[in-house]
N, C-alpha and C. Protein backbone atom coordinates (compact mmCIF):
# COMPACT_ATOMS: atom_id res chain seq x y z
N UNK A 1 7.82 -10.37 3.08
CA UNK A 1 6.57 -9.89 3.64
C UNK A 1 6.81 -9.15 4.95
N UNK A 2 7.57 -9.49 5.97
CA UNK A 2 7.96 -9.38 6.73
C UNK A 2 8.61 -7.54 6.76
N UNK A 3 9.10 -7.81 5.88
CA UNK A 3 10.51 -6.33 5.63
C UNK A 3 9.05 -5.40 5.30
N UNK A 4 8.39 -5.49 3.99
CA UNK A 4 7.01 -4.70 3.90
C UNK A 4 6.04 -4.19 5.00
N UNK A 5 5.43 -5.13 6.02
CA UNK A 5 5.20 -4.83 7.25
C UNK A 5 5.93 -4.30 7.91
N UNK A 6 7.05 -4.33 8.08
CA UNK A 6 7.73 -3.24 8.97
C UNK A 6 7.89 -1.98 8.29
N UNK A 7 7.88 -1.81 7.00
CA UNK A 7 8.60 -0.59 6.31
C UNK A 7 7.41 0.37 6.36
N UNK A 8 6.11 -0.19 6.22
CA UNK A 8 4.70 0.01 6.33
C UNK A 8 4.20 0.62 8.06
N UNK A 9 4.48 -0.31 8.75
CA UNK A 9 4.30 0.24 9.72
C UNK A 9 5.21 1.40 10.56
N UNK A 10 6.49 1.30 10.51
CA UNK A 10 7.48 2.58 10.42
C UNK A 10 7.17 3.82 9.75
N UNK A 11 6.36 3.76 8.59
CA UNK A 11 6.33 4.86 7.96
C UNK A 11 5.31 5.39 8.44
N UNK A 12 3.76 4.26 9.02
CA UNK A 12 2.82 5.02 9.67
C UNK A 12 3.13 5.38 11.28
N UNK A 13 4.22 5.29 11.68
CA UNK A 13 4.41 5.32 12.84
C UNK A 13 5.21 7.03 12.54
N UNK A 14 6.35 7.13 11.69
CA UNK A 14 6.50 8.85 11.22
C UNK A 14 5.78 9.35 10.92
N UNK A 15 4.37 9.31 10.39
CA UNK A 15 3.34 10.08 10.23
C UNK A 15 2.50 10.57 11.22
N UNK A 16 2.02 9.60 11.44
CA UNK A 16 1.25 9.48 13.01
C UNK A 16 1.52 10.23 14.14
N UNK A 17 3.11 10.66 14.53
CA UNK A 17 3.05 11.60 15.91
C UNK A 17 2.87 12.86 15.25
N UNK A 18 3.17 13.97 14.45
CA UNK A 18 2.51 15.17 13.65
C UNK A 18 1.27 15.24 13.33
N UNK A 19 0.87 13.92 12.94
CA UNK A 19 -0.92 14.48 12.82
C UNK A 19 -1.25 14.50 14.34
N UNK A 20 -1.13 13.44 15.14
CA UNK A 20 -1.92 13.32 16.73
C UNK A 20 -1.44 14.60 17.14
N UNK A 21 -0.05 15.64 16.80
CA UNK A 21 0.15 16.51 17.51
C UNK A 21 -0.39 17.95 16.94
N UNK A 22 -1.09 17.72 15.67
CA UNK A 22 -1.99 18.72 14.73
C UNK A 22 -3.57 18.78 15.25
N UNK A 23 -3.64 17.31 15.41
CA UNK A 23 -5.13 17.01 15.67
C UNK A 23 -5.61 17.63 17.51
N UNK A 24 -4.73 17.13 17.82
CA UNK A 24 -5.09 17.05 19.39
C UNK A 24 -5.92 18.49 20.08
N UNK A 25 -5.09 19.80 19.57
CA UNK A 25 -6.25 21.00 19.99
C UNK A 25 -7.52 21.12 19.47
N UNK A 26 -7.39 20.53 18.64
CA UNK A 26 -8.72 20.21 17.57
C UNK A 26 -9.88 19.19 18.32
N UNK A 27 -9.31 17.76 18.87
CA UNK A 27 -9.94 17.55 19.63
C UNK A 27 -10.24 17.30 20.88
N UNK A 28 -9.36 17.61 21.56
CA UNK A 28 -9.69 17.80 23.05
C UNK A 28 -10.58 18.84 23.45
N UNK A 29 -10.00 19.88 22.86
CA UNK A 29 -10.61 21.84 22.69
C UNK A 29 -11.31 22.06 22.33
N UNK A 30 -11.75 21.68 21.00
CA UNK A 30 -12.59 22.05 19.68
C UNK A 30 -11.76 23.35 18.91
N UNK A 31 -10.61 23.38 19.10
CA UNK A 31 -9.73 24.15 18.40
C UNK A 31 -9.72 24.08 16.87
N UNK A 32 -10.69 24.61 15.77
CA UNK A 32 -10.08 24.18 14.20
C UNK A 32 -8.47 24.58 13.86
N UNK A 33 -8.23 23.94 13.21
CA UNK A 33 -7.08 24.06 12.24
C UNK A 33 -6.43 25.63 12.10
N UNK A 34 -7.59 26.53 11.61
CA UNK A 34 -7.32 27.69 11.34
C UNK A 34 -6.71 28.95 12.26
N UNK A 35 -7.65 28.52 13.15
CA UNK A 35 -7.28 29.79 14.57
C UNK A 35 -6.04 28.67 15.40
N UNK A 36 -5.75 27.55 14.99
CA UNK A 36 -4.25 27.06 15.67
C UNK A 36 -3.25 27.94 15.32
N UNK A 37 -3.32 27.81 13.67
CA UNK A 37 -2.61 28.38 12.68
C UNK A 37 -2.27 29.77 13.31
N UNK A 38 -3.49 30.47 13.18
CA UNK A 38 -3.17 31.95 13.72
C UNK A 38 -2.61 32.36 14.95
N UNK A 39 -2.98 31.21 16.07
CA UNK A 39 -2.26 31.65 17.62
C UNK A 39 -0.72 31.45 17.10
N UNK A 40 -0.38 30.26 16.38
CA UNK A 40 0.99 30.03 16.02
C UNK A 40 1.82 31.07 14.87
N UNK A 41 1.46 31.73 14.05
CA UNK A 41 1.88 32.45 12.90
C UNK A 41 1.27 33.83 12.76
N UNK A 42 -0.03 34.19 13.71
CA UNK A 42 -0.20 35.57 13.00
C UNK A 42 -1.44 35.06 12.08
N UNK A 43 -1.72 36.19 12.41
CA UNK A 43 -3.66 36.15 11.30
C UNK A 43 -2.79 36.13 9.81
N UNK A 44 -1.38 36.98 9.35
CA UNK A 44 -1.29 36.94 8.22
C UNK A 44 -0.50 35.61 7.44
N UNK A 45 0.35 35.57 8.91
CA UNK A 45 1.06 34.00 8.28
C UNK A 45 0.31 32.87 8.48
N UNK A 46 -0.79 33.02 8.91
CA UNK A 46 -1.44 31.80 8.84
C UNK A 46 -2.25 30.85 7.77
N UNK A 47 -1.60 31.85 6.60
CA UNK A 47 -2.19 31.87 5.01
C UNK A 47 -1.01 30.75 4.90
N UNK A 48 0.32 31.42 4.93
CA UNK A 48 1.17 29.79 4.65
C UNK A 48 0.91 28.47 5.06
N UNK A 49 0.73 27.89 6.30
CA UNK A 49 -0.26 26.33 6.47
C UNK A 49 -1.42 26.29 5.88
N UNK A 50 -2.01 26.76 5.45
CA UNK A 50 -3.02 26.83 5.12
C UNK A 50 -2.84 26.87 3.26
N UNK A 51 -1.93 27.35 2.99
CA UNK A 51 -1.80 27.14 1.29
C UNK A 51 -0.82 26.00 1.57
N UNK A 52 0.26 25.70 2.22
CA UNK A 52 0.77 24.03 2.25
C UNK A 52 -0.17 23.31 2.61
N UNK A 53 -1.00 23.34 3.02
CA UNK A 53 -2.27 22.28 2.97
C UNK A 53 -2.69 21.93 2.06
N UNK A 54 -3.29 22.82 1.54
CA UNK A 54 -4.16 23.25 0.45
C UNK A 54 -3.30 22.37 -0.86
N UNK A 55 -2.12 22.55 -0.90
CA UNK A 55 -1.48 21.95 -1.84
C UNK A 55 -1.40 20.65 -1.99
N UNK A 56 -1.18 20.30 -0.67
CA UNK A 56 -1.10 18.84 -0.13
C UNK A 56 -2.01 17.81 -0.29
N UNK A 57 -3.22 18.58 -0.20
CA UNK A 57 -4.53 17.75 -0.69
C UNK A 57 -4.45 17.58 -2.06
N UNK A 58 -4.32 18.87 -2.66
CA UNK A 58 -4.42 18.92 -3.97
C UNK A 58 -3.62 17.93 -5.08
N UNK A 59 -1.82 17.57 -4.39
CA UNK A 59 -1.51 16.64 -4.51
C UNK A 59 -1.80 15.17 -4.26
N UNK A 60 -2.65 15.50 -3.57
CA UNK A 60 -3.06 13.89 -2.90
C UNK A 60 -4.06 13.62 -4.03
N UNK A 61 -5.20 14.55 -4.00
CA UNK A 61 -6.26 13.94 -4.80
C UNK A 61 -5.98 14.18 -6.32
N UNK A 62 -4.64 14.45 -6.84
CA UNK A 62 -3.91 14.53 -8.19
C UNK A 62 -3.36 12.39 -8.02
N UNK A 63 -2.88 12.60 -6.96
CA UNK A 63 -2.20 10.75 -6.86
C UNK A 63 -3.56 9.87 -6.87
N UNK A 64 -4.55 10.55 -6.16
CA UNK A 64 -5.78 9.25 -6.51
C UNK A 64 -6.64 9.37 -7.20
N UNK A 65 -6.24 10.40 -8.26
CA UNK A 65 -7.38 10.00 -9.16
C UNK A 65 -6.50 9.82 -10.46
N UNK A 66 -5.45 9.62 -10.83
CA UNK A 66 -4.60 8.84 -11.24
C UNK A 66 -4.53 7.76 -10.91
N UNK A 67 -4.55 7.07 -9.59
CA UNK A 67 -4.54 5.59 -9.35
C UNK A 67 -5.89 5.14 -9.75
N UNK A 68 -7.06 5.68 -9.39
CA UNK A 68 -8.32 5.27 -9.61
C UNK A 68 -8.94 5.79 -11.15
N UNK A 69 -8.29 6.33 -11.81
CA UNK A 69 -7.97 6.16 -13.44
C UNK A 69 -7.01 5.26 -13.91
N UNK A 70 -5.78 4.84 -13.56
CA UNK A 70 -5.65 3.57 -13.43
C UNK A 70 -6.75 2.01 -13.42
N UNK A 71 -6.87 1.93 -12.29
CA UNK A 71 -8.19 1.26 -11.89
C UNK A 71 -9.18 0.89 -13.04
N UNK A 72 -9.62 1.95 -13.55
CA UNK A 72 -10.75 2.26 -14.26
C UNK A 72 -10.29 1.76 -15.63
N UNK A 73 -9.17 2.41 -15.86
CA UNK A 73 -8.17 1.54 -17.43
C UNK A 73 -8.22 0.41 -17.54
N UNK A 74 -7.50 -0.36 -16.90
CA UNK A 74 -7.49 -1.61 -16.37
C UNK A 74 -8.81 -2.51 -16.37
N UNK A 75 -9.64 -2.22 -15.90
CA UNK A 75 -11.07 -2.38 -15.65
C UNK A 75 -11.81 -2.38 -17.17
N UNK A 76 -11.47 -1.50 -17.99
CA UNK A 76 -12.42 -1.52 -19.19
C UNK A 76 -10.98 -1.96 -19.92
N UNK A 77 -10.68 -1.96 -20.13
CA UNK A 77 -9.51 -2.76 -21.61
C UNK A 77 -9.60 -4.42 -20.62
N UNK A 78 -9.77 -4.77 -19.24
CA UNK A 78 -10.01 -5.96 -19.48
C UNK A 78 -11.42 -6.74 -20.28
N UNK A 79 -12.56 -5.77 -20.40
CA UNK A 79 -13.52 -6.30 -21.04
C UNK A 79 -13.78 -5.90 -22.82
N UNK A 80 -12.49 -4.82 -23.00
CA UNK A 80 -12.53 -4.02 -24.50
C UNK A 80 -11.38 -4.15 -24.48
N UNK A 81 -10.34 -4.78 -25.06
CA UNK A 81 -9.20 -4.47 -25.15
C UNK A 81 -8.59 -3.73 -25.88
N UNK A 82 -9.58 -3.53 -27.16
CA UNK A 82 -9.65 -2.50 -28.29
C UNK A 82 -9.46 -0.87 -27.49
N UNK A 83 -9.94 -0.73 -26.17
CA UNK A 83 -9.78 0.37 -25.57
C UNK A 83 -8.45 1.24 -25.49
N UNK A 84 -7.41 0.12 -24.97
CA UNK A 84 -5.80 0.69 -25.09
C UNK A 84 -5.57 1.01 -26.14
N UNK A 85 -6.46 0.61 -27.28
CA UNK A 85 -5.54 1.07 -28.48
C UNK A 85 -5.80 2.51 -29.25
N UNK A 86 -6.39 3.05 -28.32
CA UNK A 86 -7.22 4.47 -28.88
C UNK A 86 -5.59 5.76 -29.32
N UNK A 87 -6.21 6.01 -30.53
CA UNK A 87 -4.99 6.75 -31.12
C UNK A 87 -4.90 8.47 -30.35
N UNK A 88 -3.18 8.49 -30.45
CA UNK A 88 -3.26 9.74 -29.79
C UNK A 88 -2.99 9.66 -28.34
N UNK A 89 -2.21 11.27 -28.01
CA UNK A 89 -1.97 11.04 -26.79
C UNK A 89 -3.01 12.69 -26.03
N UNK A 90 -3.14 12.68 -24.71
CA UNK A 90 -3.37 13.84 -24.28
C UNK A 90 -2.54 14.45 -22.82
N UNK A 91 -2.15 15.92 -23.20
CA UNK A 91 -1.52 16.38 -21.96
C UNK A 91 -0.34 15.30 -21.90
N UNK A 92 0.29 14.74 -22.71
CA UNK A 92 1.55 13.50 -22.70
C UNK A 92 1.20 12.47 -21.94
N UNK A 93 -0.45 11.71 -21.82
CA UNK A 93 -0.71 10.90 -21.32
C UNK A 93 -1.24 10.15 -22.36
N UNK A 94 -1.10 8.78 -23.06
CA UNK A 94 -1.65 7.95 -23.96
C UNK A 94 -3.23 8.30 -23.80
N UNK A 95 -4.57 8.14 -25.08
CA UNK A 95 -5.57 8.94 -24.86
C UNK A 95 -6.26 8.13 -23.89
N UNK A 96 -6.22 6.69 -24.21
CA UNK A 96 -6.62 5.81 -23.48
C UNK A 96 -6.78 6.35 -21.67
N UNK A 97 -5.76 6.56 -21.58
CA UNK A 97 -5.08 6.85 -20.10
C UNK A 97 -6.19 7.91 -20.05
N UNK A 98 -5.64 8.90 -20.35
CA UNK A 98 -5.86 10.36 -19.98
C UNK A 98 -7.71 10.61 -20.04
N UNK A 99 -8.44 9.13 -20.58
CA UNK A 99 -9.85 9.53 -20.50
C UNK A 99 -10.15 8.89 -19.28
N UNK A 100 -9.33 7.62 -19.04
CA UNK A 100 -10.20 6.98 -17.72
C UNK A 100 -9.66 8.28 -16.52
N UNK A 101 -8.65 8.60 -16.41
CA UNK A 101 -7.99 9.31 -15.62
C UNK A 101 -8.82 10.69 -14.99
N UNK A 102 -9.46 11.50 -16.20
CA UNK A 102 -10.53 12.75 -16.71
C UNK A 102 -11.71 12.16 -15.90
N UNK A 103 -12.42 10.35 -16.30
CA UNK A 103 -14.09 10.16 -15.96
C UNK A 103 -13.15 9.81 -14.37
N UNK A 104 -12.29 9.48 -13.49
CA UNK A 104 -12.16 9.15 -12.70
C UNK A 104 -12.42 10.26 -11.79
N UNK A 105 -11.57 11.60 -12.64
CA UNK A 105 -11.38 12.56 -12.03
C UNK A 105 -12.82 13.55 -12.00
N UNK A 106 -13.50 13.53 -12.97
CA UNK A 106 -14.85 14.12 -13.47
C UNK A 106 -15.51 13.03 -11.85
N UNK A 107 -15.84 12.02 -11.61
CA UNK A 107 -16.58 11.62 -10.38
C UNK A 107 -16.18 11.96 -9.51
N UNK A 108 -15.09 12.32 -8.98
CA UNK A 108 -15.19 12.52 -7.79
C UNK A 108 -15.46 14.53 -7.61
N UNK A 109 -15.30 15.00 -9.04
CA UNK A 109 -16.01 16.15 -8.46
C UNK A 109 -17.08 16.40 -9.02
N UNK A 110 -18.02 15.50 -9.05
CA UNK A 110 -19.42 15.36 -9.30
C UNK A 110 -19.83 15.17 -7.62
N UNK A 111 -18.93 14.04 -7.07
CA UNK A 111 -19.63 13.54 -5.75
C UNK A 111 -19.56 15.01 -4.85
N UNK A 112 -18.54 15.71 -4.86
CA UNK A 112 -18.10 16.63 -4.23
C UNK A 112 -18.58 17.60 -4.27
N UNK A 113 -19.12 18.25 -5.28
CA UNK A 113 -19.94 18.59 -6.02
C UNK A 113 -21.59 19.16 -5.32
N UNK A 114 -21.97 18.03 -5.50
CA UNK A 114 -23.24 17.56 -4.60
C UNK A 114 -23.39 17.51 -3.24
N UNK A 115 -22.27 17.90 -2.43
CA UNK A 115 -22.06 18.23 -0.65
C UNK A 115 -21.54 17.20 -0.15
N UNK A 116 -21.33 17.56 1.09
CA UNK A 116 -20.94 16.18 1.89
C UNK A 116 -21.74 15.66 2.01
N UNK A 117 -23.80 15.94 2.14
CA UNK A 117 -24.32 14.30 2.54
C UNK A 117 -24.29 13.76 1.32
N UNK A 118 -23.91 14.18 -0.17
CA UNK A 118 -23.36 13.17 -1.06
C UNK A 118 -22.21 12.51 -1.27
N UNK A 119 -21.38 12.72 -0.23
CA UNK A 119 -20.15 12.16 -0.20
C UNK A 119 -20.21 11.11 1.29
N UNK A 120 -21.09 11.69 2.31
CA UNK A 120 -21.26 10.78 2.95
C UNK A 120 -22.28 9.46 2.49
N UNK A 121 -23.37 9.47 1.34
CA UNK A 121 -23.67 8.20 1.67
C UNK A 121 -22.81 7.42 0.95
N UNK A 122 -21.99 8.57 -0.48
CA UNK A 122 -21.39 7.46 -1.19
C UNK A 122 -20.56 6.79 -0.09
N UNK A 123 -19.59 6.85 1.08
CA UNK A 123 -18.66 6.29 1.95
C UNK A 123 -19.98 5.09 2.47
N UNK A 124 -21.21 5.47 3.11
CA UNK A 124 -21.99 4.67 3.32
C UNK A 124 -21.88 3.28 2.60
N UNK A 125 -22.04 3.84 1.36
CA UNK A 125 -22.40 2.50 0.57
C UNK A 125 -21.03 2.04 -0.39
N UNK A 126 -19.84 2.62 -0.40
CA UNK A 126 -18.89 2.25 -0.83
C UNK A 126 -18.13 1.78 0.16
N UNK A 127 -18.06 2.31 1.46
CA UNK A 127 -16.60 1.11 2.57
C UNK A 127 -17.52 0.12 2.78
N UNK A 128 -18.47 -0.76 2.83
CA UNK A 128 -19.06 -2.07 3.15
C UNK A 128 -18.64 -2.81 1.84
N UNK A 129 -18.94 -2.52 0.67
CA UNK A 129 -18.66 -2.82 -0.40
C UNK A 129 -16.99 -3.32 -0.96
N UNK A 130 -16.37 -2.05 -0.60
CA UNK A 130 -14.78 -2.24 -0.06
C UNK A 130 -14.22 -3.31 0.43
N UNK A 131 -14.64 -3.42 1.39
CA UNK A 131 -14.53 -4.60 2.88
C UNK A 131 -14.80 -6.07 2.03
N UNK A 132 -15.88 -6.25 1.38
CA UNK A 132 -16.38 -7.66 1.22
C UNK A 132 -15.49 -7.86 0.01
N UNK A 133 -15.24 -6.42 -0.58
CA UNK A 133 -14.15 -6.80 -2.06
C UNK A 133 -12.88 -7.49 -1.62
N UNK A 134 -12.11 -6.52 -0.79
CA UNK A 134 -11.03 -6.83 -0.48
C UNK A 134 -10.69 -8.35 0.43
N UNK A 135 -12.40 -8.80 1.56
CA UNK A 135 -11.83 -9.99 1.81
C UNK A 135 -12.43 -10.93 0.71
N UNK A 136 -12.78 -11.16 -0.69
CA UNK A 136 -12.73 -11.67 -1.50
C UNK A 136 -11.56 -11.88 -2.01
N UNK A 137 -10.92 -10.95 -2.27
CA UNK A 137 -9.86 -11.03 -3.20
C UNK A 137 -8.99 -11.09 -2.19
N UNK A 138 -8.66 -11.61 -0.94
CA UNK A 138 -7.83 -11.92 -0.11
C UNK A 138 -7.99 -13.48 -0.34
N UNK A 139 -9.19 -13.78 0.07
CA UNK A 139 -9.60 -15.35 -0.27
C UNK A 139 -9.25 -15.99 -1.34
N UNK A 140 -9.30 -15.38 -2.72
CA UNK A 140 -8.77 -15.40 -4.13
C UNK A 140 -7.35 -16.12 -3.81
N UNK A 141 -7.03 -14.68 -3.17
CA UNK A 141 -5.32 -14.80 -3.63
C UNK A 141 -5.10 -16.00 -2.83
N UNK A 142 -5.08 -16.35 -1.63
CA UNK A 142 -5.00 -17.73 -0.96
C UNK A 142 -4.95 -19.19 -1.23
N UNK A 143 -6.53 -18.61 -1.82
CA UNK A 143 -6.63 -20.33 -2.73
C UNK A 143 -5.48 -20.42 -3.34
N UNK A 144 -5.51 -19.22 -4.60
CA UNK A 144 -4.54 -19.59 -5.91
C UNK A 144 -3.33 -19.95 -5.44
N UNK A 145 -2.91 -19.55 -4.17
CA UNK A 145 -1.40 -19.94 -3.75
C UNK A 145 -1.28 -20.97 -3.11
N UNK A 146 -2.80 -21.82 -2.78
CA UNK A 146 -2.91 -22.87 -2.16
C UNK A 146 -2.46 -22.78 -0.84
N UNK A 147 -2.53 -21.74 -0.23
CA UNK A 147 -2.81 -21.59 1.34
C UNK A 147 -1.86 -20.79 1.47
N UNK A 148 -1.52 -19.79 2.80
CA UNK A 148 -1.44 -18.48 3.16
C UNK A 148 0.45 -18.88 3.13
N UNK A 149 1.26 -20.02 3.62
CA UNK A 149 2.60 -20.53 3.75
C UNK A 149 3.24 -19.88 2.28
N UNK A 150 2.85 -20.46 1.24
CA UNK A 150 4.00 -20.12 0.04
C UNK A 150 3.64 -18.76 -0.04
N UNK A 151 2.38 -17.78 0.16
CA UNK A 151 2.48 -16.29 -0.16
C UNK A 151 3.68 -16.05 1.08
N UNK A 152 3.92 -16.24 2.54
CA UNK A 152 5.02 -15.52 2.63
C UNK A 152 6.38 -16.35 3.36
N UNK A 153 6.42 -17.94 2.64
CA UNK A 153 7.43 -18.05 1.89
C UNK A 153 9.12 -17.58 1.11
N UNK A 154 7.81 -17.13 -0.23
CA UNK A 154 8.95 -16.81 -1.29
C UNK A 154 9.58 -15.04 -0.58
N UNK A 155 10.83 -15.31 -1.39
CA UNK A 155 11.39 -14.13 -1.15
C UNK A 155 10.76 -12.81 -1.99
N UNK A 156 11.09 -11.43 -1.76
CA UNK A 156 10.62 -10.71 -1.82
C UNK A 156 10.67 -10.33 -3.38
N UNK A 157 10.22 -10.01 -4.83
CA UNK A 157 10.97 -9.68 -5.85
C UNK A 157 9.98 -8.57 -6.61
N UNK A 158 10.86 -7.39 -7.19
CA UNK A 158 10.00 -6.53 -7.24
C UNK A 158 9.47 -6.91 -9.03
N UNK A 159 8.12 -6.83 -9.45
CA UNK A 159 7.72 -7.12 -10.80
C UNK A 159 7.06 -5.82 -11.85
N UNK A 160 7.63 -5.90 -12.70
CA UNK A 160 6.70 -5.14 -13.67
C UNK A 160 5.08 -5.06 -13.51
N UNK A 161 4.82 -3.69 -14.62
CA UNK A 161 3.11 -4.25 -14.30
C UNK A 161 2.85 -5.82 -15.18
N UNK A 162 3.73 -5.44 -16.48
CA UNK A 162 3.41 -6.84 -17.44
C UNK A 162 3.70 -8.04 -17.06
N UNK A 163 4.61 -8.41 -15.70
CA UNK A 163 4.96 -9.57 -15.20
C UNK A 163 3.92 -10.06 -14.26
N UNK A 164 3.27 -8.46 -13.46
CA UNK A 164 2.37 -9.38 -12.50
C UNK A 164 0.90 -9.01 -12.72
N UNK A 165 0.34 -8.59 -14.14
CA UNK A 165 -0.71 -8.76 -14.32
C UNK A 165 -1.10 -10.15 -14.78
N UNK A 166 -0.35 -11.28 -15.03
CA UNK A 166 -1.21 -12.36 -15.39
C UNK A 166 -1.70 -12.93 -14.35
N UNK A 167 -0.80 -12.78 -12.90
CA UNK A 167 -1.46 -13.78 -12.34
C UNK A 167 -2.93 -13.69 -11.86
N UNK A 168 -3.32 -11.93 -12.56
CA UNK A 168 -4.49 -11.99 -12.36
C UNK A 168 -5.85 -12.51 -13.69
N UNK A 169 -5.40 -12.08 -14.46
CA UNK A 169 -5.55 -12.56 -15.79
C UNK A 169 -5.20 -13.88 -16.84
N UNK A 170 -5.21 -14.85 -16.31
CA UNK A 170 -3.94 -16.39 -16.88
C UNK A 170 -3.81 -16.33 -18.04
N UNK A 171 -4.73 -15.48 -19.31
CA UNK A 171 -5.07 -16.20 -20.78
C UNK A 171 -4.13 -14.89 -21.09
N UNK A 172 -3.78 -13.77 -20.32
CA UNK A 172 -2.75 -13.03 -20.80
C UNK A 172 -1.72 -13.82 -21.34
């Protein structure tokens, strides 16, 4: 647990001085992003940060809406299990996959869609919601380990998904 917290916090600690040193004309100044770009590169090179950005997000919100199609898989084959078994694959993703992955990906550019004050209340009403999930299922995990000592305890071991989905599931 120990080694994780540090590896965790090291990594936000390499992240962290590049953004504070991206952000900072932005907010001390009211400097946007864009005209940084341009004092630094030129009105024409300032298209390159600006398409590595652009990509960057694009990768990002390619990783979470894959994780949160994940999520969503997971979520309905635990109440249909008949769900995983859907024949066929799409784009070389099992179909199963590739639909929660599509409605995961289909919401969030519905929310997006609809502007930011539809993206702001969803944050409204989804980080409170968040919060009470996560210290639930903090509490969960506790009990089941019978208090906070044996979670960090045992040594570190890395598991399959099929090894460490029962302990959320037991009748697996």
């Amino acid at each position: 647990w120990w080694q994780a917290l540090l590896t965790i916090g090291l990594g936000n600690l390499i992240v962290l001085v590049p953004i504070l040193l991206n952000a900072h004309p932005g907010t001390a100044y009211g400097i946007p992003f864009p005209v940084l770009a341009r004092a630094s590169f030129g009105t024409a090179g300032a298209n390159l940060p600006a398409v590595l950005r652009g990509l960057v997000a694009c990768g990002w919100f390619g990783i979470n809406a894959f994780i949160g199609g994940e999520a969503l898989h997971t979520f309905i084959t635990t109440f249909a299990p008949n769900f995983a078994q859907l024949p066929g694959s799409i784009l070389g993703l099992h179909s199963s996959h590739a639909l929660t992955f599509l409605a995961f990906w289909g919401l969030n550019i519905v929310i997006i869609y609809r502007g930011m004050d539809a993206v702001r209340m969803f944050e409204n009403w989804a980080a409170p919601i968040v919060l009470v999930l996560a210290a639930l299922l903090l509490w969960w995990v506790v009990d089941r380990a019978s208090g906070v000592g044996p979670l960090l305890d045992k040594p570190s071991k890395f598991k399959t998904m099929g090894e460490f989905w029962p302990v959320f599931v037991p009748n697996l």
